[in-house]
N, C-alpha and C. Protein backbone atom coordinates (compact mmCIF):
# COMPACT_ATOMS: atom_id res chain seq x y z
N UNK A 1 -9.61 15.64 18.28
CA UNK A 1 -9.08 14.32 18.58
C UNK A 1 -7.62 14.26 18.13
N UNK A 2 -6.68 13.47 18.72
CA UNK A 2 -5.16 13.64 18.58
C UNK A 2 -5.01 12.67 17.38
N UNK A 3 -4.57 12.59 17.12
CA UNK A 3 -4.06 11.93 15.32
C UNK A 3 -2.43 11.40 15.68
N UNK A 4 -1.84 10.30 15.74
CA UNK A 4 -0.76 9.36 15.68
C UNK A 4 -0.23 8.86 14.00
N UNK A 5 1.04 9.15 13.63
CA UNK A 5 1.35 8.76 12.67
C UNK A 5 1.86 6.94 13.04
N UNK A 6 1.48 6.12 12.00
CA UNK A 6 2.24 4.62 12.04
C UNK A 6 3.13 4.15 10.71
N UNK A 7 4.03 3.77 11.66
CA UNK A 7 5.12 3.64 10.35
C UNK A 7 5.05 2.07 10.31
N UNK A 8 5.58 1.64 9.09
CA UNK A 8 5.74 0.72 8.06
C UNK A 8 5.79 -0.33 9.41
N UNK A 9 6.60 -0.48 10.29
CA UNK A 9 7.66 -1.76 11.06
C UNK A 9 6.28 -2.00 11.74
N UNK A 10 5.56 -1.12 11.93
CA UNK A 10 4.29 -1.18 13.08
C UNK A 10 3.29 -2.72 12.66
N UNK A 11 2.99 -1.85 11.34
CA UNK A 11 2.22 -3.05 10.60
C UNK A 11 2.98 -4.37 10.41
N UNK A 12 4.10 -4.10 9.94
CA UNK A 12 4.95 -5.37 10.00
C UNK A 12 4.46 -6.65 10.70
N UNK A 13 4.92 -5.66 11.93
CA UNK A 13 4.66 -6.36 13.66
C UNK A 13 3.52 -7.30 13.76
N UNK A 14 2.63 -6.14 12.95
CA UNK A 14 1.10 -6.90 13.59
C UNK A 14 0.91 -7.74 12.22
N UNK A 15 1.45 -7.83 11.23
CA UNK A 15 0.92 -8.83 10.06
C UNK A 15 1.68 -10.39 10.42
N UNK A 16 3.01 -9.74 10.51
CA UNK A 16 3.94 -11.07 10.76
C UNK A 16 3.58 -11.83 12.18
N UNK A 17 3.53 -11.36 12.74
CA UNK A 17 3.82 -11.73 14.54
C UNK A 17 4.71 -12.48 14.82
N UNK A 18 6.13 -11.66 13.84
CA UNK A 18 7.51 -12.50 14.45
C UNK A 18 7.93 -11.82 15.87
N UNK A 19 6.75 -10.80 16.88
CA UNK A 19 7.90 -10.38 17.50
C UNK A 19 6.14 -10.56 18.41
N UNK A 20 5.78 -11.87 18.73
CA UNK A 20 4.55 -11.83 19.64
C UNK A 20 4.30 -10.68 20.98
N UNK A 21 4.63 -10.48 21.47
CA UNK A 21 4.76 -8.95 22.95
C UNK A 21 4.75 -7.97 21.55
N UNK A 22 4.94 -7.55 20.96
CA UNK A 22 5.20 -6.50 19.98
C UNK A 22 3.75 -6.68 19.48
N UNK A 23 3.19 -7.80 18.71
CA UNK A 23 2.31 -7.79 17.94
C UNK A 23 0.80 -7.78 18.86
N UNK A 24 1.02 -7.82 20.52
CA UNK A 24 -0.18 -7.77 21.23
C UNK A 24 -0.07 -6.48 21.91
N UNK A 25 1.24 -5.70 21.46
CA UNK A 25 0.30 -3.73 22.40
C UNK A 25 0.10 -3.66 20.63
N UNK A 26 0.44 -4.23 19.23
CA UNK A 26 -0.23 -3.40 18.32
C UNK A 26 -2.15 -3.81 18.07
N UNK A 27 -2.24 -4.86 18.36
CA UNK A 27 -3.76 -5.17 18.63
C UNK A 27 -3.96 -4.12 20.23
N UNK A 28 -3.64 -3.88 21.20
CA UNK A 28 -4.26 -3.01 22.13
C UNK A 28 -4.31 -1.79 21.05
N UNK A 29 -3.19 -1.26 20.45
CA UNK A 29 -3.32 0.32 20.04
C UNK A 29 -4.48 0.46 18.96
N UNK A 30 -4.51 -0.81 18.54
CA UNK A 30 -5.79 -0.73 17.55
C UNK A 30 -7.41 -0.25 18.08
N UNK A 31 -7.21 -1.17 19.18
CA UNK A 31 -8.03 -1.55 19.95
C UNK A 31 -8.50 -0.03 20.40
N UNK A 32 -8.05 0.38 21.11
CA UNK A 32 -7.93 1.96 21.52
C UNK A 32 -8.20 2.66 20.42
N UNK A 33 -8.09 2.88 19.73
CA UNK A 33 -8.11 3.85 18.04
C UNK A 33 -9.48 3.42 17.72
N UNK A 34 -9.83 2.11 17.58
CA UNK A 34 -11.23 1.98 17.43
C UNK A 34 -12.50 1.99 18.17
N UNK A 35 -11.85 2.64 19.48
CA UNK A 35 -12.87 3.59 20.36
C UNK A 35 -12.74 4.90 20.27
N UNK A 36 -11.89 5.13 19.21
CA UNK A 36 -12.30 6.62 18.74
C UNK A 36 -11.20 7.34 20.42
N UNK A 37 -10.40 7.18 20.64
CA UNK A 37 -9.79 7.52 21.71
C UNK A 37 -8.54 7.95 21.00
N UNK A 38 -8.54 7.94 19.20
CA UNK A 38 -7.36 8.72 18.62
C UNK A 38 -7.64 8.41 17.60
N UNK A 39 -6.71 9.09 16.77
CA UNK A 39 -7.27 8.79 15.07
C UNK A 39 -5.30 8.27 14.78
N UNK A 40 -5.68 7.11 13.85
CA UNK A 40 -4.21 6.43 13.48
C UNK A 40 -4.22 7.06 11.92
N UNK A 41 -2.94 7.65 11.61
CA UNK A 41 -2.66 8.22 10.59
C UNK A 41 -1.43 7.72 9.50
N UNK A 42 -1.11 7.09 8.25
CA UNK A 42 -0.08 6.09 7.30
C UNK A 42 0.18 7.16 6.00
N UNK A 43 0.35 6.54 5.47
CA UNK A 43 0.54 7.02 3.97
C UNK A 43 0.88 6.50 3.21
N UNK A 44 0.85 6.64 1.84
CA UNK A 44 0.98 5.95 0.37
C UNK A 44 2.56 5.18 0.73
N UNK A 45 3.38 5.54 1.19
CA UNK A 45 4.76 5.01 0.80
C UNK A 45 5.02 3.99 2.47
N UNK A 46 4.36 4.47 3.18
CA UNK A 46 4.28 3.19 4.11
C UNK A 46 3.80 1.75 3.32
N UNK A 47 2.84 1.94 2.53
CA UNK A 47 1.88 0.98 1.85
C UNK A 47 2.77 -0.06 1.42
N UNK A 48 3.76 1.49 0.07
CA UNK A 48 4.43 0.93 -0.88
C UNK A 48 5.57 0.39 0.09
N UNK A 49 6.43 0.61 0.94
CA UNK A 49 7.41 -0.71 1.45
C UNK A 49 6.45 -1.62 2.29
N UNK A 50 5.33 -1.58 2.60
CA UNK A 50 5.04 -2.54 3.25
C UNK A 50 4.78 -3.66 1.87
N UNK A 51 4.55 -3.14 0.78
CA UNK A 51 4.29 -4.28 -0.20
C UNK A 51 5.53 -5.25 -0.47
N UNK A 52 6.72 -3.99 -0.97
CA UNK A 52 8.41 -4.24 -1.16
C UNK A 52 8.51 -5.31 -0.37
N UNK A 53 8.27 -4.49 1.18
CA UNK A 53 9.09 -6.15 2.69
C UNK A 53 8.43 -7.16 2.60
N UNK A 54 7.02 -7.04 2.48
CA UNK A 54 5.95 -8.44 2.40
C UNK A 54 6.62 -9.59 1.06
N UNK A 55 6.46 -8.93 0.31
CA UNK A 55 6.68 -9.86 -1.35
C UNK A 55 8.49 -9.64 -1.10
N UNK A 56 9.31 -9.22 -0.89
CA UNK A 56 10.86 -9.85 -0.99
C UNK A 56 11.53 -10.51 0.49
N UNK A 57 11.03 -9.65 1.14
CA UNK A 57 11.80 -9.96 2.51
C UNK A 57 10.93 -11.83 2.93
N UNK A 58 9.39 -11.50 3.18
CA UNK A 58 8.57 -12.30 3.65
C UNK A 58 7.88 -13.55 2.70
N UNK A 59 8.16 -13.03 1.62
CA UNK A 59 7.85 -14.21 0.76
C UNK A 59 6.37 -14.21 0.26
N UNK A 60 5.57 -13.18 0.91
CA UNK A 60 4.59 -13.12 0.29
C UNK A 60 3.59 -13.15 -0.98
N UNK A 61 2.63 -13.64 -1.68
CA UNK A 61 1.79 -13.35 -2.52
C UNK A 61 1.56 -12.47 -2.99
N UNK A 62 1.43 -11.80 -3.98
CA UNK A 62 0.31 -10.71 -4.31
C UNK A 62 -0.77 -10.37 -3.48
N UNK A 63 -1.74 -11.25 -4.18
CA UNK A 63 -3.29 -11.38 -3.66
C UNK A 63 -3.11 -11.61 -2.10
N UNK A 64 -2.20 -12.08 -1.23
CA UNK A 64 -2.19 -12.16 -0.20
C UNK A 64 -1.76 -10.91 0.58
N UNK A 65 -0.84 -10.18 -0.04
CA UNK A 65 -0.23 -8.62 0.32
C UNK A 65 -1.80 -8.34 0.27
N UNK A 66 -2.44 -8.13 -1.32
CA UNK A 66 -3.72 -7.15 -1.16
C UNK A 66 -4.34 -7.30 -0.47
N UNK A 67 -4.82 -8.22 0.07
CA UNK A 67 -5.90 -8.47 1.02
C UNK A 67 -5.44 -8.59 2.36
N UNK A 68 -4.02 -8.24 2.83
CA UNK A 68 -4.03 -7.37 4.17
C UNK A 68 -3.44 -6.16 3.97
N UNK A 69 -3.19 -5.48 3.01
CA UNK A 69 -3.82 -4.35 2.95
C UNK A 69 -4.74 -3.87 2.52
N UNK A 70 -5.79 -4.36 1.93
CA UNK A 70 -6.92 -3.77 1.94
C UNK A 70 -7.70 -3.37 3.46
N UNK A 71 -7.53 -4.60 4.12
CA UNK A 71 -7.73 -4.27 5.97
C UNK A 71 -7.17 -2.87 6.14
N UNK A 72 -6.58 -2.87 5.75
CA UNK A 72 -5.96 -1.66 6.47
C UNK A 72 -6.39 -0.43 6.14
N UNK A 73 -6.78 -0.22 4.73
CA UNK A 73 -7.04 0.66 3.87
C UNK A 73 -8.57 0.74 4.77
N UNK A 74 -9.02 -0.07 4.74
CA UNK A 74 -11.01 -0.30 4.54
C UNK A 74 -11.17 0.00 6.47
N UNK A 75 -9.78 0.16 7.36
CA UNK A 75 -10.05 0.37 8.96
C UNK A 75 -10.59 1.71 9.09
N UNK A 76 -11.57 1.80 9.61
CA UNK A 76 -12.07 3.26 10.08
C UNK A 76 -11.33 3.94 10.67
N UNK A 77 -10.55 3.85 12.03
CA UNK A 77 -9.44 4.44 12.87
C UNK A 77 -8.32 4.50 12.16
N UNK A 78 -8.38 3.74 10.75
CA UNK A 78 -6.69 4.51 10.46
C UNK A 78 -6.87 5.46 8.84
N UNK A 79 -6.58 6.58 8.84
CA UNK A 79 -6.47 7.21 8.06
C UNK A 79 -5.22 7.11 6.89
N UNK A 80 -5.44 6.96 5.86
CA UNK A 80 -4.24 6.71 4.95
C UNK A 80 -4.54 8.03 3.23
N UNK A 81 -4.37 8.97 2.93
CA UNK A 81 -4.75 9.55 1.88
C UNK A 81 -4.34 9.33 0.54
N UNK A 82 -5.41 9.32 -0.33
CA UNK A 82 -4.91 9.03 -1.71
C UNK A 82 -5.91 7.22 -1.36
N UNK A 83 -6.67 7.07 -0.39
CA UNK A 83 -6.77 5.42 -0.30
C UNK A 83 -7.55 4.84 -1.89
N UNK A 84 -8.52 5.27 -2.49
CA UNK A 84 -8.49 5.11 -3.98
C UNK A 84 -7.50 4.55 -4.63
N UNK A 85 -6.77 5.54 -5.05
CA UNK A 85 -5.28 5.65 -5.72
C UNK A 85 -4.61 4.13 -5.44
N UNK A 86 -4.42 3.71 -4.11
CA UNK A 86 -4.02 2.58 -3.48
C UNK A 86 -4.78 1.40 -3.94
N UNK A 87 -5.86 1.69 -3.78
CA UNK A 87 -6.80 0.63 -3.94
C UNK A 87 -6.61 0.19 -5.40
N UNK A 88 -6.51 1.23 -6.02
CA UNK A 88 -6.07 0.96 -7.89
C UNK A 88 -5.33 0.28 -7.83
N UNK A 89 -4.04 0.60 -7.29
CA UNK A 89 -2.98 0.48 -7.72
C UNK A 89 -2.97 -1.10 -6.94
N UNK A 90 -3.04 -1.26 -5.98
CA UNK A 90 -3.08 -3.21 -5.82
C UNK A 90 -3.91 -3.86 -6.90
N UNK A 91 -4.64 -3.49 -6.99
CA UNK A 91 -5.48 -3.88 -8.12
C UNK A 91 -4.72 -4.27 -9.20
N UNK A 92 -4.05 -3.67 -9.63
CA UNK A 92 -3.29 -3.38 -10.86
C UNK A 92 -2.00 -4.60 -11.25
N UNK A 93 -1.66 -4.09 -9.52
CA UNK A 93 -0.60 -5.20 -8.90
C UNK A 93 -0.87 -6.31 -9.02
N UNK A 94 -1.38 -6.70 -8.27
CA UNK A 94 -2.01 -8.38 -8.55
C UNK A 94 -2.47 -8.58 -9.71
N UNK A 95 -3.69 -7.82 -10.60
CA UNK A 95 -3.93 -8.67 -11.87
C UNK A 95 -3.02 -8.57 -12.92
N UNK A 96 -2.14 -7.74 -13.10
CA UNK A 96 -1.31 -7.10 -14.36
C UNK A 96 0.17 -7.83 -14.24
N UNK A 97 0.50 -7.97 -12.42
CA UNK A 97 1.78 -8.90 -12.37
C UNK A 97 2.82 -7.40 -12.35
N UNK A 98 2.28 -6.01 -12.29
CA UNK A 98 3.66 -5.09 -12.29
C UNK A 98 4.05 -4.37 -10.59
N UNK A 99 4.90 -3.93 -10.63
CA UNK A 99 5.25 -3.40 -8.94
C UNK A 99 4.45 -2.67 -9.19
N UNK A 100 4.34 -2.62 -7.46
CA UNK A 100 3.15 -1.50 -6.66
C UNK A 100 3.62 -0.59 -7.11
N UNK A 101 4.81 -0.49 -6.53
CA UNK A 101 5.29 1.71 -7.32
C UNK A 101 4.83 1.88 -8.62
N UNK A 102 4.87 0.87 -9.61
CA UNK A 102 4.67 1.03 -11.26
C UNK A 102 2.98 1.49 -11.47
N UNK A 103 2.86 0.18 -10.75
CA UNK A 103 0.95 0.67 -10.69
C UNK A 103 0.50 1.89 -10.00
N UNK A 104 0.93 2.02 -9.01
CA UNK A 104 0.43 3.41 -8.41
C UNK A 104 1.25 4.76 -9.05
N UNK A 105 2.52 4.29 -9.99
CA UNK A 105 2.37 5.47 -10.94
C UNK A 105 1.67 5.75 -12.07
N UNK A 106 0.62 4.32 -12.45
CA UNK A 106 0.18 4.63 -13.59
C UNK A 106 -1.19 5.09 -13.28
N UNK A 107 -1.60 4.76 -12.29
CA UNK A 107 -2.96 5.77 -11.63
C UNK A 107 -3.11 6.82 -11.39
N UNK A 108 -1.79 7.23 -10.72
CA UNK A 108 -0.94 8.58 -10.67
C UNK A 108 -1.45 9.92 -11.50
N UNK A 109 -0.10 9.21 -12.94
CA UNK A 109 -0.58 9.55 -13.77
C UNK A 109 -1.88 9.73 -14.75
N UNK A 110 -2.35 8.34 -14.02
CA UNK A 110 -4.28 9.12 -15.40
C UNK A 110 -4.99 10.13 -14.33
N UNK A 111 -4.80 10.14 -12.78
CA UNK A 111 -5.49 11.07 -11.93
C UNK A 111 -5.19 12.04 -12.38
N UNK A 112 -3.92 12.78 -13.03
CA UNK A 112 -3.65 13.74 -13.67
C UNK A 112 -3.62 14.36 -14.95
N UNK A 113 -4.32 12.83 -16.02
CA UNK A 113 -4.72 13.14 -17.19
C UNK A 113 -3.40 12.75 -17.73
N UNK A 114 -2.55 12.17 -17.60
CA UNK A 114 -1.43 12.12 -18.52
C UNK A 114 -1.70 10.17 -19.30
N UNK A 115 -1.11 10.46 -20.44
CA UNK A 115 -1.21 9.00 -20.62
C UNK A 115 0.22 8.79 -21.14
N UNK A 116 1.12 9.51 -21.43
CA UNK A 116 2.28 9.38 -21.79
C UNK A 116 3.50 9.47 -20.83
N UNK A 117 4.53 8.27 -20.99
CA UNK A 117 5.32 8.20 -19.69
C UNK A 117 6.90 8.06 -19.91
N UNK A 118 7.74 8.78 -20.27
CA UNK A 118 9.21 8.40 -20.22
C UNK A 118 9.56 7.47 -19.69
N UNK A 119 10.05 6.17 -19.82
CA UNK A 119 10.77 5.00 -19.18
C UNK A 119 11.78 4.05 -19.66
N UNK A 120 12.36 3.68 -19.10
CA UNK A 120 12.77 2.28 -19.74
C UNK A 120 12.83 1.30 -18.97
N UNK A 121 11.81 0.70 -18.14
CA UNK A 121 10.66 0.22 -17.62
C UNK A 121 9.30 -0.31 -18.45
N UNK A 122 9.55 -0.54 -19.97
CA UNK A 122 8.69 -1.10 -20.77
C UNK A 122 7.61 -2.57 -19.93
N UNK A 123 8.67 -3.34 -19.29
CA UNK A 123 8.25 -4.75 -18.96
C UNK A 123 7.24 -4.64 -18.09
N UNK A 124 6.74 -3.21 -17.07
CA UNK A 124 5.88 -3.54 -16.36
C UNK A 124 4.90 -2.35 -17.22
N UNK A 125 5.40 -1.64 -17.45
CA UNK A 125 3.94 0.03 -18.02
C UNK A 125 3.53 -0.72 -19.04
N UNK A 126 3.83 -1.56 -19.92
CA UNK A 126 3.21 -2.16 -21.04
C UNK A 126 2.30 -3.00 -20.95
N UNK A 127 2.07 -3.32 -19.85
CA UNK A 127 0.93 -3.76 -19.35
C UNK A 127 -0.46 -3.20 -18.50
N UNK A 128 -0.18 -1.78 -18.68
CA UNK A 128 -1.17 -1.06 -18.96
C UNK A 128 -1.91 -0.65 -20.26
N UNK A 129 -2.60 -0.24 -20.01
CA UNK A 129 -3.85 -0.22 -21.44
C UNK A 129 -3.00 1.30 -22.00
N UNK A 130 -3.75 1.67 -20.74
CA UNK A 130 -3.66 3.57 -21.21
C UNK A 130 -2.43 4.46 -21.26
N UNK A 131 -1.52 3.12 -21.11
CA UNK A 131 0.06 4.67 -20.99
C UNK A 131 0.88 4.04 -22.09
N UNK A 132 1.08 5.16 -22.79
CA UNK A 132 1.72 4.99 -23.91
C UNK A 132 3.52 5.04 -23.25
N UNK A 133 4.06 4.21 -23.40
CA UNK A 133 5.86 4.27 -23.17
C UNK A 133 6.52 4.97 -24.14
N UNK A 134 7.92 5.97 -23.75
CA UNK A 134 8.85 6.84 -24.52
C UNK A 134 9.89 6.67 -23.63
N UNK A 135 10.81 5.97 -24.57
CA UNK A 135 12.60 6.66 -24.23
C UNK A 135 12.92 8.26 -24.44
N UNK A 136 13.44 8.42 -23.35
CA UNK A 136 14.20 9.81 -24.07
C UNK A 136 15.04 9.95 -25.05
């Protein structure tokens, strides 16, 4: 089966529907993908600016980012890897109050056993349990 990469603006399209003709071939392409007529393929850093544009550009929520991306995460036709990792890391986002990048580095990091983190970035890692903060 052929596999399609989707970039960040795609989802945009279809969350916002500032660009209506735009946001109805991305419901057809869905549409199509979920007859198994292709496999839709994203990734971790699509996620992470789709969080960035949602919450600065769009004005968005937290809890409102997570829960359309969790759709996205939880779609059968679209493949995204690391989706766990993601799933943490909103998690993290919304209850802890730190950026997505921060959270999905601190998942990151325990997936790899580390609990210790060089930063000076105290204001958001300190609100993790398990990572101990170091200046260089």
């Amino acid at each position: 089966m052929k596999s399609y990469f989707v970039d960040t603006n795609v989802f945009l399209r279809y969350f916002t529907n500032d660009d209506p003709a735009k946001a109805d071939r991305i419901e057809k392409l869905f549409e199509e993908a979920e007859k198994r007529k292709f496999v839709l393929v994203s990734s971790h850093l699509v996620i992470a600016e789709l969080v960035w544009t949602l919450e600065s550009y769009y004005k968005i929520s937290p809890p409102i980012i997570e829960q359309m991306l969790l759709k996205v995460i939880n779609t059968p036709f679209i493949e995204i890897p690391e989706e766990n990792l993601i799933i943490q890391a909103l998690d993290l986002y919304v209850t802890q109050n730190i950026d997505f990048i921060d959270a999905y580095n601190a998942f990151f990091m325990s997936g790899m056993g580390l609990t210790r983190i060089y930063t000076y970035d105290a204001k958001h890692f300190k609100r993790v349990d398990w990572v101990e903060i170091m200046e260089p």
